[in-house]
N, C-alpha and C. Protein backbone atom coordinates (compact mmCIF):
# COMPACT_ATOMS: atom_id res chain seq x y z
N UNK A 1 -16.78 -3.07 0.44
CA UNK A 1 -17.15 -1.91 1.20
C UNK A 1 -17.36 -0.77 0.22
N UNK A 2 -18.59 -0.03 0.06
CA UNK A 2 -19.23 0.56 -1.25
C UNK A 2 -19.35 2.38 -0.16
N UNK A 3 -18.60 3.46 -0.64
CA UNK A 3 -18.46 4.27 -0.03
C UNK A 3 -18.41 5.87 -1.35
N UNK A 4 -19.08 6.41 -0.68
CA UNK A 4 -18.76 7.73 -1.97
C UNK A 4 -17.26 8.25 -1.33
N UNK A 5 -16.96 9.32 -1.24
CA UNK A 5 -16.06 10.30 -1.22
C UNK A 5 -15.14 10.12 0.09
N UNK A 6 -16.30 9.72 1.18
CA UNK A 6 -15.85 9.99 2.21
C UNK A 6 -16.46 8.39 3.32
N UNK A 7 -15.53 8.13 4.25
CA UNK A 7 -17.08 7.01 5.05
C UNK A 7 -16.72 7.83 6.63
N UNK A 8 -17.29 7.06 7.27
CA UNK A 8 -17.16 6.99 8.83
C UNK A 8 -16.46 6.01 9.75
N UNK A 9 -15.57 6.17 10.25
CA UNK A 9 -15.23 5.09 10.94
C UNK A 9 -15.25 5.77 12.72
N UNK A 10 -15.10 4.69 13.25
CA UNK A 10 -14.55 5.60 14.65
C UNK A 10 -13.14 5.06 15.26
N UNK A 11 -12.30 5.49 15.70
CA UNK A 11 -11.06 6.02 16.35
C UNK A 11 -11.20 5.72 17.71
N UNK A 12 -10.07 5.46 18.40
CA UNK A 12 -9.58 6.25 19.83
C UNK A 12 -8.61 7.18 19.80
N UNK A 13 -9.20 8.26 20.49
CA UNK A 13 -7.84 9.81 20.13
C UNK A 13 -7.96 9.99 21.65
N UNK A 14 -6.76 10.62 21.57
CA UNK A 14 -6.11 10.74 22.96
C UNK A 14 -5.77 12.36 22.61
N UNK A 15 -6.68 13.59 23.38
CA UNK A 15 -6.63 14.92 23.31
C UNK A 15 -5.55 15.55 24.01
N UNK A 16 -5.39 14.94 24.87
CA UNK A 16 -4.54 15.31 26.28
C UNK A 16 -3.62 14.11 26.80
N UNK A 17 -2.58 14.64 27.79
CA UNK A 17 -2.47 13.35 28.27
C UNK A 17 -2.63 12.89 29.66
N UNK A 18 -2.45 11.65 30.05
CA UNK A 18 -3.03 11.28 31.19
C UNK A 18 -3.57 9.86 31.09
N UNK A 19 -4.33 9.46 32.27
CA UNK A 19 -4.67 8.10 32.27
C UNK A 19 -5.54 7.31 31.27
N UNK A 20 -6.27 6.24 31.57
CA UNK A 20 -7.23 5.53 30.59
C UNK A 20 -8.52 6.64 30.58
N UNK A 21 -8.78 7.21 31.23
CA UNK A 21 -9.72 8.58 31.54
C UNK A 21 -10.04 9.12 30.04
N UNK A 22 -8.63 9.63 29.47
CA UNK A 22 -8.49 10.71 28.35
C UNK A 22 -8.66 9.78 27.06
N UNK A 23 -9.00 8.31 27.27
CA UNK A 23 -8.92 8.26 25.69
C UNK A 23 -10.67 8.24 25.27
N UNK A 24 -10.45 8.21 24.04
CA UNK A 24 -11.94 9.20 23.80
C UNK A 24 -12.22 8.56 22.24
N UNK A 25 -14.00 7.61 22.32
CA UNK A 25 -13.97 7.30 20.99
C UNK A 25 -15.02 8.34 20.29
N UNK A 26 -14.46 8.52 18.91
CA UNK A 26 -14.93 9.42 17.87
C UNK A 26 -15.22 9.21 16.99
N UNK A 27 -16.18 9.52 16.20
CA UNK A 27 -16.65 8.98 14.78
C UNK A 27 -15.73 10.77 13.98
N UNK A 28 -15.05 9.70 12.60
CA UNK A 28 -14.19 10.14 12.12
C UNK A 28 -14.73 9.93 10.39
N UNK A 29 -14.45 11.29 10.14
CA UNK A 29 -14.48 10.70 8.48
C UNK A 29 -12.97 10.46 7.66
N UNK A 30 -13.10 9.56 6.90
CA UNK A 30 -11.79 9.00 5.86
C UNK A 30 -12.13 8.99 4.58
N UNK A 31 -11.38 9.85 3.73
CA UNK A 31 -11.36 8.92 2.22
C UNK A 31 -11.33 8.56 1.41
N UNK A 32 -11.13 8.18 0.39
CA UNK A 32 -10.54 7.23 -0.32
C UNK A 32 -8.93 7.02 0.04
N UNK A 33 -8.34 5.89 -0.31
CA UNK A 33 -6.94 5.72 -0.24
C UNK A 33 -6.13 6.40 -1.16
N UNK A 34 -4.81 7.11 -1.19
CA UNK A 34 -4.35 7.85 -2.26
C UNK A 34 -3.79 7.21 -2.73
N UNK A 35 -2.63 7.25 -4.00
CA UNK A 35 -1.98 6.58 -4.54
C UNK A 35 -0.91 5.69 -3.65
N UNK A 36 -0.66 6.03 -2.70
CA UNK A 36 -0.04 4.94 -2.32
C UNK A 36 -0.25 4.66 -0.80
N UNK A 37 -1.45 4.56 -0.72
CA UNK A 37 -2.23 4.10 0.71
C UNK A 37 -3.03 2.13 0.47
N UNK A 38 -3.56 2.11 1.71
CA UNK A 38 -4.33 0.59 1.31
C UNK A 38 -5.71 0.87 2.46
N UNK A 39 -6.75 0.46 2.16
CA UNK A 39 -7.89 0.58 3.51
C UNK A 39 -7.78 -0.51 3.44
N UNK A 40 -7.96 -0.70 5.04
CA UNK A 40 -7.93 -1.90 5.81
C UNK A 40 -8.70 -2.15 6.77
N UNK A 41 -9.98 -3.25 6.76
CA UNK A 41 -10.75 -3.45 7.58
C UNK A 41 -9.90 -4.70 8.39
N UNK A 42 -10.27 -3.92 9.93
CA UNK A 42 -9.41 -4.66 11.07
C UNK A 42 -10.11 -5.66 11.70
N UNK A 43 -9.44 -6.54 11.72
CA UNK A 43 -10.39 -7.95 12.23
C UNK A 43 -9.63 -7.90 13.54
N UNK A 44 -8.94 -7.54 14.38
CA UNK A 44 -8.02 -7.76 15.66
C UNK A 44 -6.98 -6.67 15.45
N UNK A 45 -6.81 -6.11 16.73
CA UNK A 45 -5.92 -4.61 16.77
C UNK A 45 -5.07 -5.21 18.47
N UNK A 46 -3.91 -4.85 18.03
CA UNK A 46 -3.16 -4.78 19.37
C UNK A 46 -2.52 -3.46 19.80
N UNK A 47 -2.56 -3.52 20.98
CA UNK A 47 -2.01 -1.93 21.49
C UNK A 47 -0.79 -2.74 22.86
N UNK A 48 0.00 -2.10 22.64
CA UNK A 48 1.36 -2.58 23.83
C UNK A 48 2.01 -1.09 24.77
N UNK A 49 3.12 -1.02 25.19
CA UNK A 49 3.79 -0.15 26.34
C UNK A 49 3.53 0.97 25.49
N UNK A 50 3.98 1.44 24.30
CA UNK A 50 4.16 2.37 23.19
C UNK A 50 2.99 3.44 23.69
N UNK A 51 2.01 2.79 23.04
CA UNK A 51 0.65 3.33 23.03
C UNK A 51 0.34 3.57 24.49
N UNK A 52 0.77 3.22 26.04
CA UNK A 52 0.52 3.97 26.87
C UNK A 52 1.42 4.76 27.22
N UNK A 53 2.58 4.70 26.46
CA UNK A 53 4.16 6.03 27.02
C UNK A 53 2.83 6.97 26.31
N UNK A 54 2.41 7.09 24.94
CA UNK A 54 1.94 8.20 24.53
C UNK A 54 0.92 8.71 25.13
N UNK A 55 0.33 8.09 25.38
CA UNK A 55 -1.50 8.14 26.32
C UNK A 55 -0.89 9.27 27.40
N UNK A 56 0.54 8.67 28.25
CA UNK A 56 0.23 9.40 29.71
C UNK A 56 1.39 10.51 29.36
N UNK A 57 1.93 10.40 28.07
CA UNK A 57 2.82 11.76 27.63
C UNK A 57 4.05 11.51 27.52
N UNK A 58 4.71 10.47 28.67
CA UNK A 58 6.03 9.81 28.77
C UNK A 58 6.90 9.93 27.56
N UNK A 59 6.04 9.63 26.45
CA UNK A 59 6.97 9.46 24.97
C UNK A 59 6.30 10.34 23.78
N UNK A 60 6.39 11.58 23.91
CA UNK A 60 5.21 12.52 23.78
C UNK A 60 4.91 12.56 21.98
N UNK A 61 3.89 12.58 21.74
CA UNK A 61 3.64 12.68 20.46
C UNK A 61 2.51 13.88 19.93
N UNK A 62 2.50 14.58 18.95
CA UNK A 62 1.67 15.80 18.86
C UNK A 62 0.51 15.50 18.88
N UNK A 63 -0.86 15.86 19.95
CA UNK A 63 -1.96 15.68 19.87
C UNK A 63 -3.06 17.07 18.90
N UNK A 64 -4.20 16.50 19.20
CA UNK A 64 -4.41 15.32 19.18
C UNK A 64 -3.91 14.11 18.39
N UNK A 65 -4.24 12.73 18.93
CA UNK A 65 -3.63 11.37 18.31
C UNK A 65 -4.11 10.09 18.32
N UNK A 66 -4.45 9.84 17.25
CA UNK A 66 -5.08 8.09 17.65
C UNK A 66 -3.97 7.23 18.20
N UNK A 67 -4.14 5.75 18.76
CA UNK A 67 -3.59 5.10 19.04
C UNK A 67 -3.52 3.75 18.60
N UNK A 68 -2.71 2.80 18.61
CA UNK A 68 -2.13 1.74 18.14
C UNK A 68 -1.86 1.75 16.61
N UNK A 69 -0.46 1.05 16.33
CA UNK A 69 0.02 0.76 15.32
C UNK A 69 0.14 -0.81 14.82
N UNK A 70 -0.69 -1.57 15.27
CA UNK A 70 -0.66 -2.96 15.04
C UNK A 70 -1.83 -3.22 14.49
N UNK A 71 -2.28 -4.40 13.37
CA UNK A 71 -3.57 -4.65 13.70
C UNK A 71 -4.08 -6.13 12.44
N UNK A 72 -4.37 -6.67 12.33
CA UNK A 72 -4.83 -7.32 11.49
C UNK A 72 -5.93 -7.30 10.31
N UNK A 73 -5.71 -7.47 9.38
CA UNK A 73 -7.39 -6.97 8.89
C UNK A 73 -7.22 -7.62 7.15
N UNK A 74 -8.00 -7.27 6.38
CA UNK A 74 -8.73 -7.70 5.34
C UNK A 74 -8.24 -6.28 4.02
N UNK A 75 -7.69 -6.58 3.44
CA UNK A 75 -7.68 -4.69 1.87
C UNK A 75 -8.76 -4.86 1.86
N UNK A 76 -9.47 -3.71 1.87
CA UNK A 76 -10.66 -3.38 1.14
C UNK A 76 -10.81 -2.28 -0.39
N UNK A 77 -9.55 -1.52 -0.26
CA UNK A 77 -9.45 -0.79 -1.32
C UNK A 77 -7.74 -0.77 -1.03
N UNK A 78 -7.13 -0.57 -2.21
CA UNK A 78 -5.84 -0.10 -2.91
C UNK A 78 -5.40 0.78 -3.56
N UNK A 79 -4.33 1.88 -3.39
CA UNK A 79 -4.11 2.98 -3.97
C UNK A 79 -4.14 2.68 -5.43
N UNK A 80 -3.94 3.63 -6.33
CA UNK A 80 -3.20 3.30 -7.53
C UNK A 80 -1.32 2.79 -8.02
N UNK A 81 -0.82 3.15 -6.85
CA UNK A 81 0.69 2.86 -7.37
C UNK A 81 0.86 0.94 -6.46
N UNK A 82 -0.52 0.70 -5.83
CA UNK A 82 0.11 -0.43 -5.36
C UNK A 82 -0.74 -1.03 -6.53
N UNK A 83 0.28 -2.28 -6.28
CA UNK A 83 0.08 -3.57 -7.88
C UNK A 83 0.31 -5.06 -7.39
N UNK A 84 0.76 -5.43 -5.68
CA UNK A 84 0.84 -6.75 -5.46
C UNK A 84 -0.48 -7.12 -4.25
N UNK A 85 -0.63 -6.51 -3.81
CA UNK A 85 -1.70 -6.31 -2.77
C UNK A 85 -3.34 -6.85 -3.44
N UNK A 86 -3.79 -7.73 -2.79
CA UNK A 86 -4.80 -8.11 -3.44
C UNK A 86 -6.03 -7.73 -2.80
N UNK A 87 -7.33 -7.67 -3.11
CA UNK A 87 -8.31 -6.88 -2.21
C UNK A 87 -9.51 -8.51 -1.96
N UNK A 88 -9.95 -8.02 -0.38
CA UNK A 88 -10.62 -8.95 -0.09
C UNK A 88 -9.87 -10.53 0.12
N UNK A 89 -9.21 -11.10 -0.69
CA UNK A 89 -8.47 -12.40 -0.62
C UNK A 89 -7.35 -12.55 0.71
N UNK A 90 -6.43 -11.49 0.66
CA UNK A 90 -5.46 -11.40 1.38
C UNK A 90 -5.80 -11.32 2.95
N UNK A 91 -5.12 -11.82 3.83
CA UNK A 91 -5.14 -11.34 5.31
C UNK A 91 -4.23 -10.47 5.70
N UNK A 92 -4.04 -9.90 6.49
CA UNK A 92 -2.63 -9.11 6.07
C UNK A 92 -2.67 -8.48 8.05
N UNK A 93 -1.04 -7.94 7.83
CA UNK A 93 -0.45 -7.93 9.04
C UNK A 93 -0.21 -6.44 9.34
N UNK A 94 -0.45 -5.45 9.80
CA UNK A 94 -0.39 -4.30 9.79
C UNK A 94 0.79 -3.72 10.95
N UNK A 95 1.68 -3.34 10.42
CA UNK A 95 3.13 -3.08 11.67
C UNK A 95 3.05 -1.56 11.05
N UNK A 96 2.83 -0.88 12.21
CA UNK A 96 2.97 0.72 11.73
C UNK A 96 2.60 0.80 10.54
N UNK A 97 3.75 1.24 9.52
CA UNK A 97 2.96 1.34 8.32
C UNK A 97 3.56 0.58 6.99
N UNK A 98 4.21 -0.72 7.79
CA UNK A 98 4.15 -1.92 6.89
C UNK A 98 3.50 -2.90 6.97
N UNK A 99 2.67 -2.87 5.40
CA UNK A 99 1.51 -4.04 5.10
C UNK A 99 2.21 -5.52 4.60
N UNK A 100 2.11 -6.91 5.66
CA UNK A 100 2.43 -7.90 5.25
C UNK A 100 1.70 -9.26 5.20
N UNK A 101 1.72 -10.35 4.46
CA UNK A 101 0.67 -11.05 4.52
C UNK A 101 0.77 -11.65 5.57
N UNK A 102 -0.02 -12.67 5.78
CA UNK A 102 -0.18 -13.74 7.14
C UNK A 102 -0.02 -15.07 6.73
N UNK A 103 0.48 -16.10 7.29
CA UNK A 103 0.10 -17.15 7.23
C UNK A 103 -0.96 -17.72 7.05
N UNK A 104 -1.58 -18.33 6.12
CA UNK A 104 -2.75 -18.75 6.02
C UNK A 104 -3.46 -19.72 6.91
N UNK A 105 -2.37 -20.15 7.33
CA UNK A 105 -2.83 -21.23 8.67
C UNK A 105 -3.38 -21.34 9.72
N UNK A 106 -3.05 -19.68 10.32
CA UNK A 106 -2.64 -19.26 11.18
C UNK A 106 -3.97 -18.27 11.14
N UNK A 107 -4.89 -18.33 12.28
CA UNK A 107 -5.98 -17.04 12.52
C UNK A 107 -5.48 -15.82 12.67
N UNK A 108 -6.28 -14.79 12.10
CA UNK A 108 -5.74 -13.14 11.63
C UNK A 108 -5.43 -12.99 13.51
N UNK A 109 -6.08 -13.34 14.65
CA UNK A 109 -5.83 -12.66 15.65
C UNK A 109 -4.15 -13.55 15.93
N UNK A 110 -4.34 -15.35 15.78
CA UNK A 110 -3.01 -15.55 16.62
C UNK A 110 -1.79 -14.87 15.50
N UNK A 111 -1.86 -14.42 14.62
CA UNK A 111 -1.00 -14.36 13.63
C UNK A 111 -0.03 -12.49 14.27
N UNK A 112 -1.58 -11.81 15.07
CA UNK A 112 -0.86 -10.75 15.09
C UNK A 112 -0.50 -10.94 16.43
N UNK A 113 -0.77 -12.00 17.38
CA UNK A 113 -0.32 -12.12 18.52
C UNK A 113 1.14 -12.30 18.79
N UNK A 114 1.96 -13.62 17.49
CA UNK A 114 2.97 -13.90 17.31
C UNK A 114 3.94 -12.50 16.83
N UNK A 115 3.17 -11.57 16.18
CA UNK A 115 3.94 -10.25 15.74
C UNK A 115 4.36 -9.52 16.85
N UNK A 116 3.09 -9.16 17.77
CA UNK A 116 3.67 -8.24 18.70
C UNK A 116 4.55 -8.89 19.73
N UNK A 117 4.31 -10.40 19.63
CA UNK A 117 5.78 -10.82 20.56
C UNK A 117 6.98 -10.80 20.05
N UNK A 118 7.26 -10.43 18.80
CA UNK A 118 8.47 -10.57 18.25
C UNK A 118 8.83 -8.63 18.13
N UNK A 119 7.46 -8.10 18.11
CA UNK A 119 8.37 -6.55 18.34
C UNK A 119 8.84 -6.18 19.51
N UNK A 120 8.21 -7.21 20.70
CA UNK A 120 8.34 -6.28 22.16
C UNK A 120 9.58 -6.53 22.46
């Protein structure tokens, strides 16, 4: 993934809160990763109870706010302080904001399916 300064991605942000109504997709700019970030192209994203306490306010978080903390995906770039993380090769497991590998056996979606049953 070949990007100057900055790319585009798009988001779901949640401005307000309230029902499935308020969530809202946006083209967003990102970029580069800092020293101790990773970009991650998402091949499968899960969203569970969490992500709708916040949506309808229940579990309130400062908006605006994107949503879900799960997701599966591919490094595409690596900070400088990371050194085990491999780019492109790896599959990897995305829990909030710990990056872990996957089973190789195992498809990037059932791999994060088995995750979010073990957080709920």
């Amino acid at each position: 993934m070949e990007y100057n300064l900055t790319m585009k991605i798009k988001t779901i942000i949640i401005s307000k809160n309230g029902g499935p109504e308020v969530l809202e997709l946006k083209e967003s700019n990102i970029g580069r990763p800092s020293q101790d970030e990773v970009l991650i192209e998402h091949v499968a994203i899960g969203l569970n109870f969490i992500d709708v306490y916040h949506r309808s306010g229940l579990y309130p978080v400062q908006l605006p706010s994107g949503i879900g903390a799960e997701g599966a995906g591919i490094i595409k770039e690596v900070g400088s302080n990371e050194r085990t993380l491999k780019l492109e090769i790896e599959y990897l497991i995305l829990v909030s904001h710990l990056v872990l590998t996957h089973p190789i056996e195992f498809s990037l979606q059932r791999t994060l399916l088995k995750c979010l049953k073990i957080l709920i």
